[in-house]
Protein backbone atom coordinates (compact mmCIF):
# COMPACT_ATOMS: atom_id res chain seq x y z
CA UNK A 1 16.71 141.98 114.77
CA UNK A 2 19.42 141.32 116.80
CA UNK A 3 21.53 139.20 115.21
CA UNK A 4 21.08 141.27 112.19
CA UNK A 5 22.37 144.42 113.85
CA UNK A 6 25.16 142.45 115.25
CA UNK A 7 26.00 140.56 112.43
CA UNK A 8 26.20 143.56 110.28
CA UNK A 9 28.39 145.58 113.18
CA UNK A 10 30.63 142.64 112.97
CA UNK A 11 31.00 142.61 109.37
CA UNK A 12 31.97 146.77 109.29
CA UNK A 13 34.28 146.05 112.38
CA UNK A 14 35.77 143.82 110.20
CA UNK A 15 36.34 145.77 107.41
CA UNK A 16 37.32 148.66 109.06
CA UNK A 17 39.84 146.40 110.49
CA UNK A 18 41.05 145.51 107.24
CA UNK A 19 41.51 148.62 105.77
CA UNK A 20 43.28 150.14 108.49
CA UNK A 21 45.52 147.55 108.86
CA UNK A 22 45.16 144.70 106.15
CA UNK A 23 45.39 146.86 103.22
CA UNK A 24 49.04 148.68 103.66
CA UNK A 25 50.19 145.48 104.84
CA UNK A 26 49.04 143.96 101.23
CA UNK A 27 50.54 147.02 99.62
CA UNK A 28 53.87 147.58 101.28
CA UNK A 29 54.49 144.72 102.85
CA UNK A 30 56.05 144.14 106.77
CA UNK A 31 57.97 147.24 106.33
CA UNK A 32 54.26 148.84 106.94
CA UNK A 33 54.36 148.89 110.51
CA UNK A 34 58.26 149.25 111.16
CA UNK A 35 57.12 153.06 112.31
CA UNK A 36 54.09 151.26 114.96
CA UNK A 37 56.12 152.04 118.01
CA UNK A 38 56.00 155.19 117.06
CA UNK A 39 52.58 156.65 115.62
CA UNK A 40 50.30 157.59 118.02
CA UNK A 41 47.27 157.71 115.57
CA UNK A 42 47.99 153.57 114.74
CA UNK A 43 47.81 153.35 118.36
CA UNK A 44 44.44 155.16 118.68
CA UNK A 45 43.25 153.23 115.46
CA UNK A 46 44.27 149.75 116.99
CA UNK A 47 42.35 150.17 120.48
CA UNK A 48 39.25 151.61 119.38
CA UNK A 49 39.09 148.79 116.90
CA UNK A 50 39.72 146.42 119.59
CA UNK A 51 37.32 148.19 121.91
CA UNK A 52 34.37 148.13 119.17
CA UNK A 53 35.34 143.97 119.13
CA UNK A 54 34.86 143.73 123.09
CA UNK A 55 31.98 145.84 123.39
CA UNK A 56 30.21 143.93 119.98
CA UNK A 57 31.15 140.26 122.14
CA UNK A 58 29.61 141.73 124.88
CA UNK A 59 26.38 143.09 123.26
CA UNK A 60 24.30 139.58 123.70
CA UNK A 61 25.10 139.40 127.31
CA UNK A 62 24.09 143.26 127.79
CA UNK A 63 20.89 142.93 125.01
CA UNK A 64 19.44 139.93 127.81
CA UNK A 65 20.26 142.22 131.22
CA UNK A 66 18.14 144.92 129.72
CA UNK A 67 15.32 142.25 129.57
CA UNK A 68 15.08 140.88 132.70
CA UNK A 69 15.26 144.01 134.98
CA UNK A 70 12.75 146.35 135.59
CA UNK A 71 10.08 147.97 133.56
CA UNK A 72 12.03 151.13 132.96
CA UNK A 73 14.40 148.52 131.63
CA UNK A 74 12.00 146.75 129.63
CA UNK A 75 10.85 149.69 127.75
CA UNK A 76 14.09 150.47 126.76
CA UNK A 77 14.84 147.31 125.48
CA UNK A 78 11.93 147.68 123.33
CA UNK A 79 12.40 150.71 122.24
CA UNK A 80 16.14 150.89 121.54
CA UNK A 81 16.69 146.84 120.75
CA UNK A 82 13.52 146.73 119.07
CA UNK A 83 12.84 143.71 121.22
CA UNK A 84 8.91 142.90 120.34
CA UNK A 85 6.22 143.50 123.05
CA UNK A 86 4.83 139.68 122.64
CA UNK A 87 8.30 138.71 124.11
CA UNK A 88 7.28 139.76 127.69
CA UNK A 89 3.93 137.57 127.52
């Protein structure tokens, strides 16, 4: 379940990637981003897109923390992760 929810997290960050930066490049060329040192909102647009990336690399290591600490843990990893109950036996 997983790997689906990563895989398709990866594929949106992708796209969104794509069209907020692929797209007018395709249209208009290198003359797209002449104005980047300058707009704030491409700023905004390029680190949230490169925060999603870090925190969707980092969501294995995180997804098999939440399974080896406590209980309280545990529960939430089956719960929100939808990690089965016959994993813990």
């Amino acid at each position: 379940m997983l790997l689906i929810a990563l895989s398709t997290a990866g594929l949106l960050l992708a796209f969104s990637a794509f069209a907020a930066f692929g797209l007018p490049w395709l249209v208009m060329g290198g003359r797209a981003f002449e104005e980047f040192p300058q707009r704030r909102d491409q700023h905004v647009m390029a680190g949230m897109l490169a925060t999603a990336a870090l925190c969707l690399a980092c969501m294995p290591l995180l997804g098999s923390a939440l399974t080896a600490a406590s209980p309280q843990l545990q529960l939430f990893a089956e719960t929100v992760l939808a990690v089965p109950e016959r994993f813990w036996s």
